[in-house]
N, C-alpha and C. Protein backbone atom coordinates (compact mmCIF):
# COMPACT_ATOMS: atom_id res chain seq x y z
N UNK A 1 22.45 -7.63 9.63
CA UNK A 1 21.45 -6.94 8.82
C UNK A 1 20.54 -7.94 8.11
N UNK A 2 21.36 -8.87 7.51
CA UNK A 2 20.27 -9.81 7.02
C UNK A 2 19.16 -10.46 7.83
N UNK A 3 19.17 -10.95 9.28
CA UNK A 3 18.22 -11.12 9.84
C UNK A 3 17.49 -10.14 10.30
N UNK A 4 17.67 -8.86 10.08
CA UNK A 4 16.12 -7.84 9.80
C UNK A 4 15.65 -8.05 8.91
N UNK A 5 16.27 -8.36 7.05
CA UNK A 5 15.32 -8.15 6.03
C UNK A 5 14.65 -9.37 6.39
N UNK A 6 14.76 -10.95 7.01
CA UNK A 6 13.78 -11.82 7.04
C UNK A 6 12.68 -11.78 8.09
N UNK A 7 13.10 -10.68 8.74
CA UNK A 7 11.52 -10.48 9.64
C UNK A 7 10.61 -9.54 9.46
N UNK A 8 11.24 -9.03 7.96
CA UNK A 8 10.00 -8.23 7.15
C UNK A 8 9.29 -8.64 6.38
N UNK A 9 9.61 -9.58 5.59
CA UNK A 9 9.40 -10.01 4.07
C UNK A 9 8.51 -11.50 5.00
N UNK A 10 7.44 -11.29 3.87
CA UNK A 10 6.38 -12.71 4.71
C UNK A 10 6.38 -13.39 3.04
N UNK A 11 5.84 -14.91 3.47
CA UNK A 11 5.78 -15.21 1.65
C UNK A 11 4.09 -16.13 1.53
N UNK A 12 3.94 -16.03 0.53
CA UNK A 12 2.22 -16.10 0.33
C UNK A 12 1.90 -17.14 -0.54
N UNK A 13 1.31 -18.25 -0.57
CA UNK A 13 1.25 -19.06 -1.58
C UNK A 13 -0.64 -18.91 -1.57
N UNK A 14 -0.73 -18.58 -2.57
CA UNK A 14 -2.24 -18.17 -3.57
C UNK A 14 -2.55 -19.19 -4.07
N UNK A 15 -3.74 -19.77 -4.15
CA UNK A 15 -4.30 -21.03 -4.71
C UNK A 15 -5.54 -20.32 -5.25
N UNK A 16 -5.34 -20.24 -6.74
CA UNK A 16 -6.69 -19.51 -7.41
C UNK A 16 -7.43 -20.09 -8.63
N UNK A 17 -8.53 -20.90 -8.04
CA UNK A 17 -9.55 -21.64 -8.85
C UNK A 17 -10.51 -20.87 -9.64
N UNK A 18 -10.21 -21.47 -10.47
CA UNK A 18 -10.82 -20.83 -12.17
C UNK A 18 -10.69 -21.81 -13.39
N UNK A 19 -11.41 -21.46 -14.36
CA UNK A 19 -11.46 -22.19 -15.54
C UNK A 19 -10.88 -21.69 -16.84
N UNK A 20 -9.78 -20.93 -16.72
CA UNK A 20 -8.67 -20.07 -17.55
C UNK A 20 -7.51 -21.02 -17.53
N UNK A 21 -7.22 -21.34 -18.66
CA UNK A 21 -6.15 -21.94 -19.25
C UNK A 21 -4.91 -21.24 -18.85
N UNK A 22 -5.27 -20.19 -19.56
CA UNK A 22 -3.19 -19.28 -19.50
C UNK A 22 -3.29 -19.02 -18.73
N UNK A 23 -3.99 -19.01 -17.27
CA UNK A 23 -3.79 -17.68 -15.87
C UNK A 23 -3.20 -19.22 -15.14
N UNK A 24 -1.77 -18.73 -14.18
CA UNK A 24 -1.73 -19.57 -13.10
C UNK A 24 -2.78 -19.73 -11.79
N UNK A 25 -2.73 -21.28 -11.50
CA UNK A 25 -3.41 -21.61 -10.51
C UNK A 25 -2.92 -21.71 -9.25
N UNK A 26 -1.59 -21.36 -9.08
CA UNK A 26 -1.11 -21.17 -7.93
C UNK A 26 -0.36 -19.56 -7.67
N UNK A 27 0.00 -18.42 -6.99
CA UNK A 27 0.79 -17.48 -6.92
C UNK A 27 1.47 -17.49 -5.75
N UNK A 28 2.86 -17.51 -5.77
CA UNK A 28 3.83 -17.56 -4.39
C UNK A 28 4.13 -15.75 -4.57
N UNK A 29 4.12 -14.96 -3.51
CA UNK A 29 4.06 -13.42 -3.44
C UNK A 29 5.39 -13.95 -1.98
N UNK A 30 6.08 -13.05 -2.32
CA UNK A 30 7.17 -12.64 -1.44
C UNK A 30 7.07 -10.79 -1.36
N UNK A 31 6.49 -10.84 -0.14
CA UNK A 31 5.77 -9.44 0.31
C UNK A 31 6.72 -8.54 1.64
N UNK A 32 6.92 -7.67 1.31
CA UNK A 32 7.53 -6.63 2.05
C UNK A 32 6.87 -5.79 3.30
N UNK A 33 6.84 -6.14 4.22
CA UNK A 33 5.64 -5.87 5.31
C UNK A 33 6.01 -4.43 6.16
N UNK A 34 7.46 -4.11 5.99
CA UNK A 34 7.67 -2.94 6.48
C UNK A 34 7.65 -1.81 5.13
N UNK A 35 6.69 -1.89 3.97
CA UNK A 35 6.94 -1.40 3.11
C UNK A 35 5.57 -1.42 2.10
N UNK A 36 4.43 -1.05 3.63
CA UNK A 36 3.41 -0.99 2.67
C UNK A 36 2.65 -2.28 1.95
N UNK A 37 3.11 -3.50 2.50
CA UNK A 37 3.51 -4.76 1.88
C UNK A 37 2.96 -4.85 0.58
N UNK A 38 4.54 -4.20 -0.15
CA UNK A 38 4.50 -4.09 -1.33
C UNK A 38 5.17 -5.43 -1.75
N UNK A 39 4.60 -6.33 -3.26
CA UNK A 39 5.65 -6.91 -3.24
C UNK A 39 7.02 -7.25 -4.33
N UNK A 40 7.86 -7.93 -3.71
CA UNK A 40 8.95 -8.01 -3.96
C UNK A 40 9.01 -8.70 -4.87
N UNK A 41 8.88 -10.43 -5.59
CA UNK A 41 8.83 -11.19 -6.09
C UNK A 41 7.45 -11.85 -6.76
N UNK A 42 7.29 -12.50 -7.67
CA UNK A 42 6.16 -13.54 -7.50
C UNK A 42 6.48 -14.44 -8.54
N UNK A 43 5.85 -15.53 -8.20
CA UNK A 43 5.98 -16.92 -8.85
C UNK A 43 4.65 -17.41 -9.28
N UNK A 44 3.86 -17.18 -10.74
CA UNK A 44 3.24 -18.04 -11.28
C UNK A 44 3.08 -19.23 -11.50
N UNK A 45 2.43 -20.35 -11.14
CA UNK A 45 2.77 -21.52 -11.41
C UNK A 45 0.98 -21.98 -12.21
N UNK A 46 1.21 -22.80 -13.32
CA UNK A 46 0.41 -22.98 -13.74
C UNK A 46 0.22 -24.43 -13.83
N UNK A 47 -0.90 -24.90 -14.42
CA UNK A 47 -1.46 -26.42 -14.02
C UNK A 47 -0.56 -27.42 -14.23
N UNK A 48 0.45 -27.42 -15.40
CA UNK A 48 1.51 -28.33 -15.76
C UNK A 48 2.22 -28.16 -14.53
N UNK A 49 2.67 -27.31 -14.03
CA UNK A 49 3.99 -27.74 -13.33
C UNK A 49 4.71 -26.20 -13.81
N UNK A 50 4.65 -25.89 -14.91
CA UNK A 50 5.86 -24.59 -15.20
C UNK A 50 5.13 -23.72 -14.60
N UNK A 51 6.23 -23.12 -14.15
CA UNK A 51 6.31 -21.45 -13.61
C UNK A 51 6.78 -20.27 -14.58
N UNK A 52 6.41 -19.13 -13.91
CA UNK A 52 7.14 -17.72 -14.80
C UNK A 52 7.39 -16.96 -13.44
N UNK A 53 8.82 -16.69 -13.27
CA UNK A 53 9.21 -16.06 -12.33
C UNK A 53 9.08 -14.67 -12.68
N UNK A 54 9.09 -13.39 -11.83
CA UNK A 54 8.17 -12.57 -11.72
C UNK A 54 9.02 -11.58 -11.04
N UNK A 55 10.28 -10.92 -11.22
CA UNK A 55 11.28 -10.13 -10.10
C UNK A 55 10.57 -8.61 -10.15
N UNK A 56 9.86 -8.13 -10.87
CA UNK A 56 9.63 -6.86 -11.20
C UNK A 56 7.89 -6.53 -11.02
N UNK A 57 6.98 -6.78 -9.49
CA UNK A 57 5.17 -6.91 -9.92
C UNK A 57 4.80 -5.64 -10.20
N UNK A 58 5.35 -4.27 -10.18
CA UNK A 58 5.22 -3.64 -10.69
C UNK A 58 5.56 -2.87 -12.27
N UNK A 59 6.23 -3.35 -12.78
CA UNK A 59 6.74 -3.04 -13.91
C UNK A 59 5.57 -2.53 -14.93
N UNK A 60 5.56 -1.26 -15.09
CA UNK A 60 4.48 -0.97 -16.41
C UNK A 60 3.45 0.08 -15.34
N UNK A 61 3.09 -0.50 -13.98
CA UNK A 61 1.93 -0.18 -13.21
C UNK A 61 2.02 1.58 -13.03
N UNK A 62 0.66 1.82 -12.82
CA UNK A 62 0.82 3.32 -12.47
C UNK A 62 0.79 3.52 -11.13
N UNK A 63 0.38 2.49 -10.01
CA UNK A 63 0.54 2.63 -8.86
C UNK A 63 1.12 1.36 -8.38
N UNK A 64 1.43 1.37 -7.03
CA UNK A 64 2.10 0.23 -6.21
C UNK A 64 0.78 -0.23 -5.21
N UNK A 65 0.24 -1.24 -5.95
CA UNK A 65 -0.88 -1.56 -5.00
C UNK A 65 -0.51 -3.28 -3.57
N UNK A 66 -0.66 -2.65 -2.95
CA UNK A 66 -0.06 -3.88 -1.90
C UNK A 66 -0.48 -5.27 -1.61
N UNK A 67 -0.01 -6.06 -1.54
CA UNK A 67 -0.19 -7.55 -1.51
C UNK A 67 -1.29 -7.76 -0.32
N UNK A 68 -2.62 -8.18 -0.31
CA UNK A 68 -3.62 -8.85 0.78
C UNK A 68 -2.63 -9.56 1.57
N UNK A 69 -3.54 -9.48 2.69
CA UNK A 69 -2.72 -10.84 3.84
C UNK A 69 -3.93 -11.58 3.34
N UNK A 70 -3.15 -12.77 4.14
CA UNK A 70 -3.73 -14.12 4.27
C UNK A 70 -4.90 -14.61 4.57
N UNK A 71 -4.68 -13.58 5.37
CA UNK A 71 -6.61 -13.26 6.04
C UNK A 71 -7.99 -12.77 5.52
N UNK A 72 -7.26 -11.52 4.61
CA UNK A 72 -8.02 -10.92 3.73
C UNK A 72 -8.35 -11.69 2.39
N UNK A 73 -7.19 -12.41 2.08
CA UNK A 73 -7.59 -13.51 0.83
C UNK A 73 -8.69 -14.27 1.15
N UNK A 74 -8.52 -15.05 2.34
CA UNK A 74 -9.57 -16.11 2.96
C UNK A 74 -10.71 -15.68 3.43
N UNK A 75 -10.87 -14.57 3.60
CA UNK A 75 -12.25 -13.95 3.39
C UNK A 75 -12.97 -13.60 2.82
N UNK A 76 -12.37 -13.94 1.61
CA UNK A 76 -13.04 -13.84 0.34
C UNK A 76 -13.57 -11.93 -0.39
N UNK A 77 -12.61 -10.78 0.23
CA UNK A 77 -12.37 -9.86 -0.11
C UNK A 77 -11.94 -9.63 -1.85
N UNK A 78 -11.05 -10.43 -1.86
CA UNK A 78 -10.70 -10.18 -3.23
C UNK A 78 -11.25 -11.57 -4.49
N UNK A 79 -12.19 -11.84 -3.34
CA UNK A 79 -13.15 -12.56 -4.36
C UNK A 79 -13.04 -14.25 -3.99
N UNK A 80 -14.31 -14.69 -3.92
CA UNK A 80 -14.12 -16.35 -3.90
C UNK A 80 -13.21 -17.16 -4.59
N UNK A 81 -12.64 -17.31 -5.81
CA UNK A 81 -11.51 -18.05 -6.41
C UNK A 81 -10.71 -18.10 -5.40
N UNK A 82 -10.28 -17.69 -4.23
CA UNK A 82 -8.86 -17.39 -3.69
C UNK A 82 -8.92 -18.28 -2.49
N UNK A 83 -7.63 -18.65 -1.83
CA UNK A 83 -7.41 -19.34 -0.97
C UNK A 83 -5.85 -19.30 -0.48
N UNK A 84 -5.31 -18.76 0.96
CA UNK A 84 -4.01 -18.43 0.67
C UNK A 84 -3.50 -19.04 2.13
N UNK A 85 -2.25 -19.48 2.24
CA UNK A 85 -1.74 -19.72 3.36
C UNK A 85 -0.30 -19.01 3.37
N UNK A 86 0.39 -19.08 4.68
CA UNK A 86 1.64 -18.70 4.79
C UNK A 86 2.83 -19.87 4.24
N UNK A 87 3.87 -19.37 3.63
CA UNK A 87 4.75 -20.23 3.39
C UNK A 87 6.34 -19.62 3.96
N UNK A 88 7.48 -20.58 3.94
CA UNK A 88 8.74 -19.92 4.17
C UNK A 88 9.36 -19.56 3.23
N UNK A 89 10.83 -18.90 3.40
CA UNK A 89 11.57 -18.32 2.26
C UNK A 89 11.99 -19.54 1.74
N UNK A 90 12.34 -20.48 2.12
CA UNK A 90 12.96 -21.72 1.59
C UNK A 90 12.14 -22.30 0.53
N UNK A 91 11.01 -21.96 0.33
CA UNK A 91 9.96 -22.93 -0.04
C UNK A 91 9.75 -21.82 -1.34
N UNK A 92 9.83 -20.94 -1.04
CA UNK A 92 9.52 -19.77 -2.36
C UNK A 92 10.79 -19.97 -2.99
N UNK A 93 12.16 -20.01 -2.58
CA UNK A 93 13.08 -19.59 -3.24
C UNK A 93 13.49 -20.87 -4.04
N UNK A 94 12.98 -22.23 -3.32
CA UNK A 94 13.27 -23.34 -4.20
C UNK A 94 12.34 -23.30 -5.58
N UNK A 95 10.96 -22.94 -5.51
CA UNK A 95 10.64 -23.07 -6.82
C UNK A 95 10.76 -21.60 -7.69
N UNK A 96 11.29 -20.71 -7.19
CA UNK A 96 12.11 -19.51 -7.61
C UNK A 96 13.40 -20.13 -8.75
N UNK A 97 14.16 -21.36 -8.33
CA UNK A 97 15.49 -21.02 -8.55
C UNK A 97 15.34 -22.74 -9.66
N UNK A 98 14.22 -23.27 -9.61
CA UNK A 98 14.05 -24.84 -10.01
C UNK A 98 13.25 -24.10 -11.25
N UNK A 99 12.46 -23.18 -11.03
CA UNK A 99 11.41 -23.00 -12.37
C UNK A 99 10.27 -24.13 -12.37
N UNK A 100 9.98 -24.78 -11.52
CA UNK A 100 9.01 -25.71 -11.69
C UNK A 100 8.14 -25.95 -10.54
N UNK A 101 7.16 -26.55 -10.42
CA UNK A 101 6.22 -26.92 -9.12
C UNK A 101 5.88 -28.43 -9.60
N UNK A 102 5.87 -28.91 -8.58
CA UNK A 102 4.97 -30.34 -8.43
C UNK A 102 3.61 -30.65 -7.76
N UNK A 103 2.94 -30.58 -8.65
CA UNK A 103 1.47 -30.41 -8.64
C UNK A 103 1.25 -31.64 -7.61
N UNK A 104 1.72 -32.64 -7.00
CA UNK A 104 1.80 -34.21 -6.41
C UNK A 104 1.27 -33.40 -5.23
């Protein structure tokens, strides 16, 4: 069973340029693709290096709005700031479980 949930779930690393202090400049989205790709997780990471892990992206929301692909980011749909590539679970779950990024 577990190798079905990993051929659903895709993971997203967001690179979003702006001149906002408190907003992170990076977003890792761990997205649910048989599910509306709603998502599951996310990881803020901001210019220092700290993160704010993120288990709940709906919490509060009145709707479940679904995570862009990769494609749609880079097309500048949800606006020029954005820039997104694919990443693995390994790579989300290490700075998931470290709390930190290395900006290097």
């Amino acid at each position: 069973m577990d190798g079905d949930c990993r051929e659903i779930m895709e993971y997203i690393k967001l690179f979003w340029n702006h001149e906002l202090d408190e907003e992170p400049v990076i977003i890792f989205y761990e997205v649910n693709t048989d599910d509306e790709r709603s998502g599951i997780r996310s990881i803020d990471i901001f210019a220092d290096g700290t993160t704010k892990n993120i288990d709940d992206l709906y919490e509060g929301a009145i709707e479940i709005t679904p995570i862009p692909t990769v494609e749609e980011l880079n097309a500048g749909i949800w606006g020029e700031g954005f820039h997104a590539s694919l990443i693995d679970k390994e790579a989300f779950d290490k700075v998931w479980e470290e709390c930190f990024y290395s900006m290097d």
